[in-house]
Protein backbone atom coordinates (compact mmCIF):
# COMPACT_ATOMS: atom_id res chain seq x y z
CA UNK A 1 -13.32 15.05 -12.25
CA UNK A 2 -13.16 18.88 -11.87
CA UNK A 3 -12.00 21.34 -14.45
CA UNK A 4 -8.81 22.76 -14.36
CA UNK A 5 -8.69 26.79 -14.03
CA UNK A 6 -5.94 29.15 -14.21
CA UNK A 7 -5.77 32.32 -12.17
CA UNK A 8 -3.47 34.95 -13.19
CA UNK A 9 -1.53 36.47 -10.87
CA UNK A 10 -0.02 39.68 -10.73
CA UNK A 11 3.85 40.14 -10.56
CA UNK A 12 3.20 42.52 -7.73
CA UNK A 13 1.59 40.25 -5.44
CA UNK A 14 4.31 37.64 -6.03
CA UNK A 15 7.00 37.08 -3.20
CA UNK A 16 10.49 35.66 -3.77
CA UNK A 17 10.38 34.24 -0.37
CA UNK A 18 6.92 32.25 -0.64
CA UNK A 19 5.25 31.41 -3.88
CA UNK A 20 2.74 29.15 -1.54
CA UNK A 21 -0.44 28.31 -4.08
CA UNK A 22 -2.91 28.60 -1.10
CA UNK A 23 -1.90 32.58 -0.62
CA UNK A 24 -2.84 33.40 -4.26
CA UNK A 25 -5.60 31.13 -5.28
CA UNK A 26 -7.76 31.95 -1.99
CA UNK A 27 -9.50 35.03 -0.26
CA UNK A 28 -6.58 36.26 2.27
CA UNK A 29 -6.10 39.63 3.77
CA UNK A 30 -3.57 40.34 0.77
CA UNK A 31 -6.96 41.26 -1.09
CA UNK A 32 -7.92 43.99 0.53
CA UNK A 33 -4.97 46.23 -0.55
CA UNK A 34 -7.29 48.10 -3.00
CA UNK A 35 -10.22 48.69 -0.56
CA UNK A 36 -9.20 49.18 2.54
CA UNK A 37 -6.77 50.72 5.06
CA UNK A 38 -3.98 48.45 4.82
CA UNK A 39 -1.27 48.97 7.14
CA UNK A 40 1.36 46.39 7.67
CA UNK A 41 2.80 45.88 11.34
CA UNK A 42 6.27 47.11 11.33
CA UNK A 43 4.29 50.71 11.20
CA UNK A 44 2.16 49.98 13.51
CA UNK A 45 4.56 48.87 16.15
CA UNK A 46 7.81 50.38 17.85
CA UNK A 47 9.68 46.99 17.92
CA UNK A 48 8.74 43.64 17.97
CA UNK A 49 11.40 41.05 19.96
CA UNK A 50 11.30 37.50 20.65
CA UNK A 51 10.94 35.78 23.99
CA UNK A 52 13.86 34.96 26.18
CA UNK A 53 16.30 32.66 24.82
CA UNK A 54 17.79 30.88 27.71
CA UNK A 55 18.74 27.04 28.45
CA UNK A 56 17.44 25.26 31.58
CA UNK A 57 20.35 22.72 31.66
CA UNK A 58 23.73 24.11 33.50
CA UNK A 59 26.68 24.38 31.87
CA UNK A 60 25.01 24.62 28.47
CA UNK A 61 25.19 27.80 25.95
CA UNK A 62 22.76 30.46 26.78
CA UNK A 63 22.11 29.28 30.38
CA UNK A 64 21.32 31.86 32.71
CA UNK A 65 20.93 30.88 36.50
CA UNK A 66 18.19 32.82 36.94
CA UNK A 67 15.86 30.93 34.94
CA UNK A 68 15.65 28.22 38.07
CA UNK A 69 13.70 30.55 40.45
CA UNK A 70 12.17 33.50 37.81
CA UNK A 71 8.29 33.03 36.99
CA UNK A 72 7.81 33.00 33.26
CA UNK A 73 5.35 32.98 31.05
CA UNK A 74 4.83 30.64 28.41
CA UNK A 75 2.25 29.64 25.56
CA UNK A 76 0.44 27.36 28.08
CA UNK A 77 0.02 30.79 29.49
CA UNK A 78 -1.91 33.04 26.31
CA UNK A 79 -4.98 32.47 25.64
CA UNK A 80 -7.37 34.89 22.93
CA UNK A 81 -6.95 38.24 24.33
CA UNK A 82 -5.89 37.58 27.57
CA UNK A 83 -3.47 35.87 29.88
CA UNK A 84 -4.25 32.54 31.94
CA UNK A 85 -1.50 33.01 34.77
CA UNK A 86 -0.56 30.25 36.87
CA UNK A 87 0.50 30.60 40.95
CA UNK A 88 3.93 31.43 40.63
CA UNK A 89 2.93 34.29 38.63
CA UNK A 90 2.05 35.93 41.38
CA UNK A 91 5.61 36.26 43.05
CA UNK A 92 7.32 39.50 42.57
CA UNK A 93 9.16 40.19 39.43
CA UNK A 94 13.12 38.52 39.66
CA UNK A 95 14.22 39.66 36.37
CA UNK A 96 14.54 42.36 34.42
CA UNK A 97 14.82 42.54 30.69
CA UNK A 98 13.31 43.98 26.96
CA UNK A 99 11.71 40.28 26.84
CA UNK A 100 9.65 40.77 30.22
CA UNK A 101 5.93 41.90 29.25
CA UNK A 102 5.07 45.43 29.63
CA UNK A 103 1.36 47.25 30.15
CA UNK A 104 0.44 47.49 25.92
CA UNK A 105 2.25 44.35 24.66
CA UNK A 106 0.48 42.27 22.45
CA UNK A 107 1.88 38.53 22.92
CA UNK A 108 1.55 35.55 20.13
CA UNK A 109 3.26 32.71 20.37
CA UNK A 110 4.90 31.15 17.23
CA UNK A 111 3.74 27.41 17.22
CA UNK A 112 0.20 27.04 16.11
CA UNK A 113 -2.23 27.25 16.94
CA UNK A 114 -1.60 30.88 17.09
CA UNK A 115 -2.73 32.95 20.73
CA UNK A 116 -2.36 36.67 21.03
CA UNK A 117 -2.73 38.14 24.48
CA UNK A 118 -3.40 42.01 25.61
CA UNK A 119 -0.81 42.77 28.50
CA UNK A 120 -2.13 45.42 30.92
CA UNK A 121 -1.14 47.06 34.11
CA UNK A 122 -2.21 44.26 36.42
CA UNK A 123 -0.33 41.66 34.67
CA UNK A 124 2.76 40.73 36.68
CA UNK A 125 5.75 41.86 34.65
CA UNK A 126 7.57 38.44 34.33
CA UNK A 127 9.75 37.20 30.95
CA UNK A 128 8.17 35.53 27.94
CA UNK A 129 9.77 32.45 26.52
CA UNK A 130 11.85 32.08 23.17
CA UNK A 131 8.62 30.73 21.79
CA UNK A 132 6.61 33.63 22.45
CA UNK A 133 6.87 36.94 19.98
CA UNK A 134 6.38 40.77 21.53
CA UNK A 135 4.84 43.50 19.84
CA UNK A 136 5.73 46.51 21.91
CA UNK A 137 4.59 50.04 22.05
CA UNK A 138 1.74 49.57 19.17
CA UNK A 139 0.07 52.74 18.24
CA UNK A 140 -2.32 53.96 20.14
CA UNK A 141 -5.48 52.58 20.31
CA UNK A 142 -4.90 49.66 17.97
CA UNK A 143 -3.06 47.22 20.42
CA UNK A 144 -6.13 45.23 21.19
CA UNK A 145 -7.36 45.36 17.50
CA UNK A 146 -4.26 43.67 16.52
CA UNK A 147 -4.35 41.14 19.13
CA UNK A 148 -8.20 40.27 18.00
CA UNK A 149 -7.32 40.04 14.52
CA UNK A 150 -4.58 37.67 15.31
CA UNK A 151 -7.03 35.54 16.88
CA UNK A 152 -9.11 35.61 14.08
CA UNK A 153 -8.42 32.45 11.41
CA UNK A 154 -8.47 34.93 8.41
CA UNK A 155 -4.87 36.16 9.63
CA UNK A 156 -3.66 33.41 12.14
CA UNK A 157 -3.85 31.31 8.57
CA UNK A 158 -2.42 33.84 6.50
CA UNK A 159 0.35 34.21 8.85
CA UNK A 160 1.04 30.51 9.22
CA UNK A 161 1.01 29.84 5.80
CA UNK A 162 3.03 32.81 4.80
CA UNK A 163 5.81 31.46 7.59
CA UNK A 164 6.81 28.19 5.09
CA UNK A 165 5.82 25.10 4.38
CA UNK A 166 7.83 23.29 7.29
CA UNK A 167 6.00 20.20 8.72
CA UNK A 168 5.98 22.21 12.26
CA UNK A 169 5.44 25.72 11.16
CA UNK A 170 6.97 28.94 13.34
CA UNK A 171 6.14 32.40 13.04
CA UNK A 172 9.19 34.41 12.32
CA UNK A 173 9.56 38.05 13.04
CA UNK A 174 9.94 39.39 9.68
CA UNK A 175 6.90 37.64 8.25
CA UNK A 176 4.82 39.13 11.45
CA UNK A 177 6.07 42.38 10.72
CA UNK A 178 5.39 42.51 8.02
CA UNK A 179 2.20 41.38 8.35
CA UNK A 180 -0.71 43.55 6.72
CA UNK A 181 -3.90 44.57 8.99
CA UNK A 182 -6.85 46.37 7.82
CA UNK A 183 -7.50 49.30 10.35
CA UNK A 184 -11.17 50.91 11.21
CA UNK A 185 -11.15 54.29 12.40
CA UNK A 186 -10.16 55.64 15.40
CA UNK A 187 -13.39 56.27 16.71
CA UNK A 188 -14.72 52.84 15.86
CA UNK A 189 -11.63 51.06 17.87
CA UNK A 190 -10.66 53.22 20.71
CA UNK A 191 -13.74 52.37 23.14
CA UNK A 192 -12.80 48.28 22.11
CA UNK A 193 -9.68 49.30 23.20
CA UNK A 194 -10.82 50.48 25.98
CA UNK A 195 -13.09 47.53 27.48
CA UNK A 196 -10.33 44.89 26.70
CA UNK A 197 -7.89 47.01 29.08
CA UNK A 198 -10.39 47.32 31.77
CA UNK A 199 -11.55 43.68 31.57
CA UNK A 200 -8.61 42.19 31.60
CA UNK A 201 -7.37 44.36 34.55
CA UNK A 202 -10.58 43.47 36.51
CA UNK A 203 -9.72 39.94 35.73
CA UNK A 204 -6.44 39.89 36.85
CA UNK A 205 -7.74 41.47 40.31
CA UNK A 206 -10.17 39.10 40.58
CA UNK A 207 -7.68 36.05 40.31
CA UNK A 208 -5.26 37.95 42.72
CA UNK A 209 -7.35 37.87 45.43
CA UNK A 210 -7.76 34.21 45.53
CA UNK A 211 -4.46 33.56 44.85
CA UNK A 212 -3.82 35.88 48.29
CA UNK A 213 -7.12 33.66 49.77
CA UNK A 214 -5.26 30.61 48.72
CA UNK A 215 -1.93 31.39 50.28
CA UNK A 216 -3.15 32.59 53.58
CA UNK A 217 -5.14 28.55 53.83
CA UNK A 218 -1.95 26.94 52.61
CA UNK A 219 -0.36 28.99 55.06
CA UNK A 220 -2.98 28.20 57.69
CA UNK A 221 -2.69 24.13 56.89
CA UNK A 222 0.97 23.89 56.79
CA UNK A 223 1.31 25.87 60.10
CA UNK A 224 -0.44 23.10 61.99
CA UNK A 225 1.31 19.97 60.35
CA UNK A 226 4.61 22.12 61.24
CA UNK A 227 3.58 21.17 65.20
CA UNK A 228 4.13 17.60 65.03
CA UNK A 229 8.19 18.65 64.45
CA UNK A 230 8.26 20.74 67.35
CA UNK A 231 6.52 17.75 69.39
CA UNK A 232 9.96 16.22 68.38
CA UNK A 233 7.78 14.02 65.79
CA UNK A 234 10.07 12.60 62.93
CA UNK A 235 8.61 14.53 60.60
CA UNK A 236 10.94 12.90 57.77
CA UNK A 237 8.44 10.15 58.02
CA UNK A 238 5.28 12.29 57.17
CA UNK A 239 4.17 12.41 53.12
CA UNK A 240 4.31 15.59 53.67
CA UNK A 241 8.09 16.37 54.51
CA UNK A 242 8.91 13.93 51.50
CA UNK A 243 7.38 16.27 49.39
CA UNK A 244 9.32 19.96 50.54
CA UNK A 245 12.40 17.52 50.44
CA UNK A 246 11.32 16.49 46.72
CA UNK A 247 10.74 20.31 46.01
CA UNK A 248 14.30 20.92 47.41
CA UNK A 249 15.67 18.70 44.67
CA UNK A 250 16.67 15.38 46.79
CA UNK A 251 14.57 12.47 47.76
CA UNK A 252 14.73 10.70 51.39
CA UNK A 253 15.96 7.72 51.47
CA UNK A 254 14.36 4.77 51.79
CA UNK A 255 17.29 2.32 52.31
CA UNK A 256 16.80 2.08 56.68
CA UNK A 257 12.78 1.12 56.63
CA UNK A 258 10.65 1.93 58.62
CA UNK A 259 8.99 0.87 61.47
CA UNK A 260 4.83 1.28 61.36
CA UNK A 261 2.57 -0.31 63.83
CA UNK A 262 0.14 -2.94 62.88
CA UNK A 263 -3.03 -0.66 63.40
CA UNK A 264 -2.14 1.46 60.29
CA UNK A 265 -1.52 -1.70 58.03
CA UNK A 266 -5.01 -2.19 56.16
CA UNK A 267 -6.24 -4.09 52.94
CA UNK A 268 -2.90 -2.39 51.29
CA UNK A 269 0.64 -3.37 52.47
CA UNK A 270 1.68 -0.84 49.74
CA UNK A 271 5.08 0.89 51.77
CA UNK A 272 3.24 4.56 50.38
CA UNK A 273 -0.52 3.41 51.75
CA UNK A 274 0.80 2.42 54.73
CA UNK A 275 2.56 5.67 55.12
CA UNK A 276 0.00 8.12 54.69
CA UNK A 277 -2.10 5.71 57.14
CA UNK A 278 0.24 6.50 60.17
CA UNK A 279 0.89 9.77 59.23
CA UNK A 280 -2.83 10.06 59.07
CA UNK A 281 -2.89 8.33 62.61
CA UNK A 282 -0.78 11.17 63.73
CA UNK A 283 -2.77 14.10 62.76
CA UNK A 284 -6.08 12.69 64.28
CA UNK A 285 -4.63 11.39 67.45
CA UNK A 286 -2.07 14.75 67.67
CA UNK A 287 -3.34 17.24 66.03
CA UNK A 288 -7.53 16.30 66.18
CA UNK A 289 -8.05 16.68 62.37
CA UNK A 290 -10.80 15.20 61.14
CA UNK A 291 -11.33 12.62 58.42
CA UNK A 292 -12.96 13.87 55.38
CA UNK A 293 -16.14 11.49 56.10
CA UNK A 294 -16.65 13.25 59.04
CA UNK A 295 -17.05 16.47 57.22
CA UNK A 296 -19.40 15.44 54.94
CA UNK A 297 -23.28 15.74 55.13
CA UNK A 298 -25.64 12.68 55.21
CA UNK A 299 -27.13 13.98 51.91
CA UNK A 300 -24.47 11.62 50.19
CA UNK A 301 -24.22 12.44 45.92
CA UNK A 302 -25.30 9.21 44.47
CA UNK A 303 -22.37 6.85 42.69
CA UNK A 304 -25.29 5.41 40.22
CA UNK A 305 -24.06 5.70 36.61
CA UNK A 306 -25.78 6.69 33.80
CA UNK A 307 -27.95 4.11 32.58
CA UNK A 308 -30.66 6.04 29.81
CA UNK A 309 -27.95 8.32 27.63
CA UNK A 310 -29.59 11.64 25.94
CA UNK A 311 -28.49 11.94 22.17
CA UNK A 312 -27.22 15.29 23.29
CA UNK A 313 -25.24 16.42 26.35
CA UNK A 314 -22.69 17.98 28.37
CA UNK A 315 -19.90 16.01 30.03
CA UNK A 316 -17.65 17.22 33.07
CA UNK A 317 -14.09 15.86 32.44
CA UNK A 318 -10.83 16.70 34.57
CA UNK A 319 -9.36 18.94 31.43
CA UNK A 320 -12.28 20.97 31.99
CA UNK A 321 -11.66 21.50 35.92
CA UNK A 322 -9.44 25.32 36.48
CA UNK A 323 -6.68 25.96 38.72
CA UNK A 324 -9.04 29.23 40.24
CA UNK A 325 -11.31 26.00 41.63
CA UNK A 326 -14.14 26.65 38.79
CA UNK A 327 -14.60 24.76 35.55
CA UNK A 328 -15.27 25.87 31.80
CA UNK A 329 -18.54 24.70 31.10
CA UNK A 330 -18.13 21.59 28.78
CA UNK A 331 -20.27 22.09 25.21
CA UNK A 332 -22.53 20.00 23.99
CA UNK A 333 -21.48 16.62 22.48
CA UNK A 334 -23.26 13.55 21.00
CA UNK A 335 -24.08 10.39 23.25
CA UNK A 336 -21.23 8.80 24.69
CA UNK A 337 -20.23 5.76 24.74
CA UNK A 338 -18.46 5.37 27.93
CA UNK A 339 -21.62 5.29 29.92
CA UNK A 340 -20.59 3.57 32.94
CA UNK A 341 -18.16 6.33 33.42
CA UNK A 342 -20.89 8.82 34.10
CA UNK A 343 -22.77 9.69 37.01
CA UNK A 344 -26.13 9.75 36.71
CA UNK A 345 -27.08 12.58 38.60
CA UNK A 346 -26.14 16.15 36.97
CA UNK A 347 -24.06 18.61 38.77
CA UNK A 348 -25.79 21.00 41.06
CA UNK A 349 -24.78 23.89 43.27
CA UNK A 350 -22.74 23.38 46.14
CA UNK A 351 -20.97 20.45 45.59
CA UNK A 352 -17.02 19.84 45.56
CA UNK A 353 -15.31 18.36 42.96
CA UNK A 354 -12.20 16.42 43.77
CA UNK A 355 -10.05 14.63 41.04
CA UNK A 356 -8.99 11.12 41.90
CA UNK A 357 -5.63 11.72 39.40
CA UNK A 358 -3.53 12.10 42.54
CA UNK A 359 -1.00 13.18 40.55
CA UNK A 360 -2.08 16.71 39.68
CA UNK A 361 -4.75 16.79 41.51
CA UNK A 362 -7.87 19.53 40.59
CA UNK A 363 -10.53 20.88 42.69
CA UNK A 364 -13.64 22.64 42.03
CA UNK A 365 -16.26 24.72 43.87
CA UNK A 366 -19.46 24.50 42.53
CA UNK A 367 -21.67 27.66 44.11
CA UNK A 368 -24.24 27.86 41.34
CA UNK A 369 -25.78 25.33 39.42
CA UNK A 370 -24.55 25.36 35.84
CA UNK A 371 -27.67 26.23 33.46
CA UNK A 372 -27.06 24.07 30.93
CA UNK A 373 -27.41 20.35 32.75
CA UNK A 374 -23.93 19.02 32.95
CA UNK A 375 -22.90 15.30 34.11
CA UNK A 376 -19.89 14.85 35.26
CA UNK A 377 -17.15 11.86 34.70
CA UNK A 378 -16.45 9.53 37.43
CA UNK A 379 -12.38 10.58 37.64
CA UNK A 380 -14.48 13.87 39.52
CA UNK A 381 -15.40 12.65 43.11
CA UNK A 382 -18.24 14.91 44.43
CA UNK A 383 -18.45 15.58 47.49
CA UNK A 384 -21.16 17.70 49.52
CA UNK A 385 -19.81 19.44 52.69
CA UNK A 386 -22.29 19.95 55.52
CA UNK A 387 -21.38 23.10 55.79
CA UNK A 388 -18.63 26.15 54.47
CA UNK A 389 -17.96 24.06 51.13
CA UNK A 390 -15.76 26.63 49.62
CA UNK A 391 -13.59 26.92 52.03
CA UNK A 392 -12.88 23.05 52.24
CA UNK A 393 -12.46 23.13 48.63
CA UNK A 394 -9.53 25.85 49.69
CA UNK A 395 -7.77 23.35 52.09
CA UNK A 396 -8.48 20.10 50.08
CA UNK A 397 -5.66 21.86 47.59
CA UNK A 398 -3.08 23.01 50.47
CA UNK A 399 0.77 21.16 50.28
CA UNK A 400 -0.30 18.88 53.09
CA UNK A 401 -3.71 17.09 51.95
CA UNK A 402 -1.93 16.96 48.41
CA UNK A 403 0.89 14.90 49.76
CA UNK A 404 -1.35 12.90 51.34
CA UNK A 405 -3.40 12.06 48.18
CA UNK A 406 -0.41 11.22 46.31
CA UNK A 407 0.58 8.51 48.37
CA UNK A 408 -2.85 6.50 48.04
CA UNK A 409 -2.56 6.22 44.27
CA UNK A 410 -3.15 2.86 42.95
CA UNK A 411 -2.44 0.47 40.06
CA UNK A 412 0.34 0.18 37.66
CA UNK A 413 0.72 3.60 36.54
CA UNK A 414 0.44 5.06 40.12
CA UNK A 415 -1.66 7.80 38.93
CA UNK A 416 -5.09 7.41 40.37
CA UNK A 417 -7.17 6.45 43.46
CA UNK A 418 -10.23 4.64 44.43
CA UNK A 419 -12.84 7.30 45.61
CA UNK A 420 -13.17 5.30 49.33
CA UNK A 421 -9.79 6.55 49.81
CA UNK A 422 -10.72 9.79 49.43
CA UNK A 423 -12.69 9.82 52.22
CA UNK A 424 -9.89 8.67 54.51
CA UNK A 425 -7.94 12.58 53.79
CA UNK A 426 -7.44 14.05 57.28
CA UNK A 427 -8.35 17.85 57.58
CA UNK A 428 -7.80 20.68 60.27
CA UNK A 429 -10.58 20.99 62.51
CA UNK A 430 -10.44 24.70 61.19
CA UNK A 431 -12.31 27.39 63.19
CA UNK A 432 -16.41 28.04 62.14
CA UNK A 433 -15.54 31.70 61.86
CA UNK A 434 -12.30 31.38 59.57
CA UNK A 435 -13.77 29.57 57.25
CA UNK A 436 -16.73 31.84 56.76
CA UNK A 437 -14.30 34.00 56.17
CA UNK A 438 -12.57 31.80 53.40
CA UNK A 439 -15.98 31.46 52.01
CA UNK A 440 -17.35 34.76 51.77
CA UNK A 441 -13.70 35.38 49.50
CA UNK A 442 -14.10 32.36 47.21
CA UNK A 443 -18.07 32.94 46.26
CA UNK A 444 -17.20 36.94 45.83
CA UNK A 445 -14.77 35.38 43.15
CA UNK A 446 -16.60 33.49 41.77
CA UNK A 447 -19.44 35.45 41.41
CA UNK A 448 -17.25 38.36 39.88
CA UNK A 449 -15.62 36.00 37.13
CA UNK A 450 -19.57 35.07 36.17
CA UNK A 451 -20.04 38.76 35.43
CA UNK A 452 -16.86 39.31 33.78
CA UNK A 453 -17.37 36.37 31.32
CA UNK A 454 -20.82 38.27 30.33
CA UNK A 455 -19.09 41.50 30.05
CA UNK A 456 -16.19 39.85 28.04
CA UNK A 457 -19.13 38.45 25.47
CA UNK A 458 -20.51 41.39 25.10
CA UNK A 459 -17.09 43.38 24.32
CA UNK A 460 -16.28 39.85 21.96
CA UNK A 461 -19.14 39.99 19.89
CA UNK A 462 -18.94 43.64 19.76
CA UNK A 463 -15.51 43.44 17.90
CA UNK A 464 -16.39 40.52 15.84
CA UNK A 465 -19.66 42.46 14.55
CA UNK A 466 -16.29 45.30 13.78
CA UNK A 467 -14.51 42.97 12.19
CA UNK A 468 -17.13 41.67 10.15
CA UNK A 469 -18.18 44.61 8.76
CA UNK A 470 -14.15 45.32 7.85
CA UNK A 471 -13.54 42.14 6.71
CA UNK A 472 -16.97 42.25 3.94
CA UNK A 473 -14.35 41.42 1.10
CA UNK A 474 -14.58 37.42 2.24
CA UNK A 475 -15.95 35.56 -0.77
CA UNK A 476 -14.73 38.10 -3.31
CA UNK A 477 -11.83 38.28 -5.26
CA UNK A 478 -10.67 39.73 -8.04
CA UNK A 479 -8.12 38.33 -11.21
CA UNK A 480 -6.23 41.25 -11.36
């Protein structure tokens, strides 16, 4: 057994409202009171407010009607430093209030684990939820030194900790304010400051102009299924319809039937497979789009699994797939054991990834070959265009090829499909010339996140060296 110790403490360190062992009898920030600029928050920042407050449900306290159509952000949304905005973000600003962010907010939600995020001028000027804290008007240049220090365990634990004992823990806004931070000089923090603003403006940019890439194809896409109405088409029939119907808040019903002819009825006598199968009929006999086979080349990805594991490796999975059509590149992990769910061949450049989870279904771009090899999961169908791949990708994630995927899911849970099916999505014969277009837009991205990730490194590592060097007290303490 170990031996007991005793530390003394000193009354001045002691607080009424928390006499939690783990603050006292460890290194925390409380330490470096003697030897270094310790300022606490409240005197660093103008005001700090919570999120907005408001109920969802009608007719309950604190509902507010414009909560149905606003954007907001929530902590899905913050990630270290920066903001990971979905596309509704986008949309103009609908309300206006002391809990939408403003250029110079720092944002941390209060469930850990703990995510502050720089707000800057590009960043759509939308609410936060209740469950989001704002730090507004910090001093000048300290805003993103804050934020980084938040993300730092040192003080994301300190904070948590301080906050109670509760089984789910919440940051409250007087323990945040009063939150100590130990401050380098002005010199040392005010060109940090400086590349944080500017990346995460160039960022935002960046994912702006696909977003604007994205809505002119879903524009494009649901132009052309809008033809079959004015052919005098019942439309109400199409996948597609039932899903801006759904989106409307009603559902169509289902009690008449249907008449479908016997050409569209297949292996599946499923009422949704044999749907999407006429509606599918429709576009290529009305419309001339194309079935996906058709589309791509003869250079077919091979559906071998992995069969001789590495001990080491790196493992594409559907969490790691983004919503900007690229993927974080998954880190290295010991063998797995799921074998057979593993293609054998490793990513390369060029390809389209499609997730069979028709449900929420993700698609990737791949223009360069990752440099680490990478194998991906067999929930990722890969597909190889014969030509413009990119701007496939863009119209494999339009309103009208999604409704169509989620009406050939299969099995109990209805979540998934069989890869063959996949083949059998219809597509717009688009134009040779618009979708070199498309494509030129979607590698430019791409290309331009690649060097922002290597500038954000650089301006990481840079502050972490900086922090470091502030934070040199770690293993030391003293008994008072």
């Amino acid at each position: 057994m170990g031996q007991l110790c005793s530390i003394r403490i000193p009354s001045e360190r002691l607080s009424s409202e928390n006499w939690c062992a783990a603050l006292f009898c460890q290194f925390t920030i409380a330490n470096l009171s003697d030897e270094a600029v310790r300022i606490e928050l409240r005197e660093l920042a103008q005001s700090i407010l919570e999120g907005w407050r408001v109920s969802t449900v009608q007719g309950r306290a604190g509902y507010d009607p414009r909560i149905q159509d606003a954007p907001i952000y929530r902590q899905a949304n913050l990630e270290p430093m920066r903001f990971r905005l979905d596309a509704e973000h986008w949309k103009s600003p609908e309300v206006e209030g002391a809990w939408c962010v403003q250029p110079g907010d720092v944002v941390i939600n209060k469930i850990p684990p703990l995510r502050a995020a720089l707000a800057t001028s590009q960043l759509p000027r939308h609410p936060m939820d209740g469950n989001c804290i704002l730090l507004r008007s910090l001093k000048d240049p300290y805003g993103a030194w804050i934020a980084f220090c938040l993300n730092q365990e040192l003080y994301a634990d300190y904070l948590i900790r301080s906050s109670g004992s509760a089984a789910l823990p919440r940051v409250g806004l007087k323990t945040l304010s009063q939150m100590p931070f130990a401050l380098p000089s002005y010199a040392d923090i005010a060109g940090i400051n400086h590349q944080f603003w500017q990346w995460n403006d160039a960022a935002l940019t960046n994912t702006e102009s696909l977003y604007h890439l994205s809505a002119e194809v879903e524009a494009y896409v649901a132009s052309e299924v809008e033809l079959l109405q004015d052919d005098g088409d019942r439309l109400d029939s199409s996948p597609y319809h039932s899903e801006k119907v759904q989106a409307a808040g009603s559902r169509p019903s289902l009690l008449p039937g249907r008449f479908f002819s016997a050409e569209v009825i297949n292996d599946s006598w499923v009422p949704s497979h044999v749907q999407v199968a006429d509606w599918q009929r429709q576009l290529r006999r009305r419309l001339g789009w194309l079935p996906l086979e058709r589309l791509l080349s003869s250079d077919e990805i091979s559906r071998d699994r992995l069969v001789n594991v590495p001990e080491r490796g790196c493992y594409l999975r559907l969490s790691d797939v983004r919503s900007d059509f690229t993927f974080v590149q998954p880190e290295e992990e010991d063998s797995v054991a799921w074998r057979s769910r593993v293609y054998c061949k490793p990513l390369m450049d060029e390809e389209v990834l499609l997730s069979t989870l028709v449900t929420s279904p993700q698609i990737a771009f791949v223009d360069e070959s990752p440099l680490e090899t990478t194998y991906v999961t067999d929930h990722l169908q890969r597909l190889r265009f014969k030509e413009t791949p990119g701007a496939w990708a863009l119209v494999l994630k339009t309103s009208p090829i999604r409704a169509q995927l989620a009406r050939m899911a299969m099995g109990t849970a209805q979540q998934f499909t069989h890869v063959d099916a996949v083949r059998q999505l219809c597509l717009p014969d688009v134009p040779i010339e618009l979708r070199e277009r498309w494509e030129r837009v979607i590698r430019r991205h791409h290309q331009r996140k690649r060097e922002l990730e290597v500038e954000w490194g650089e301006t990481w590592n840079q502050t972490q060296r900086l922090f470091d060097a502030m934070h040199s007290l770690t293993g030391r303490r003293k008994d008072g």
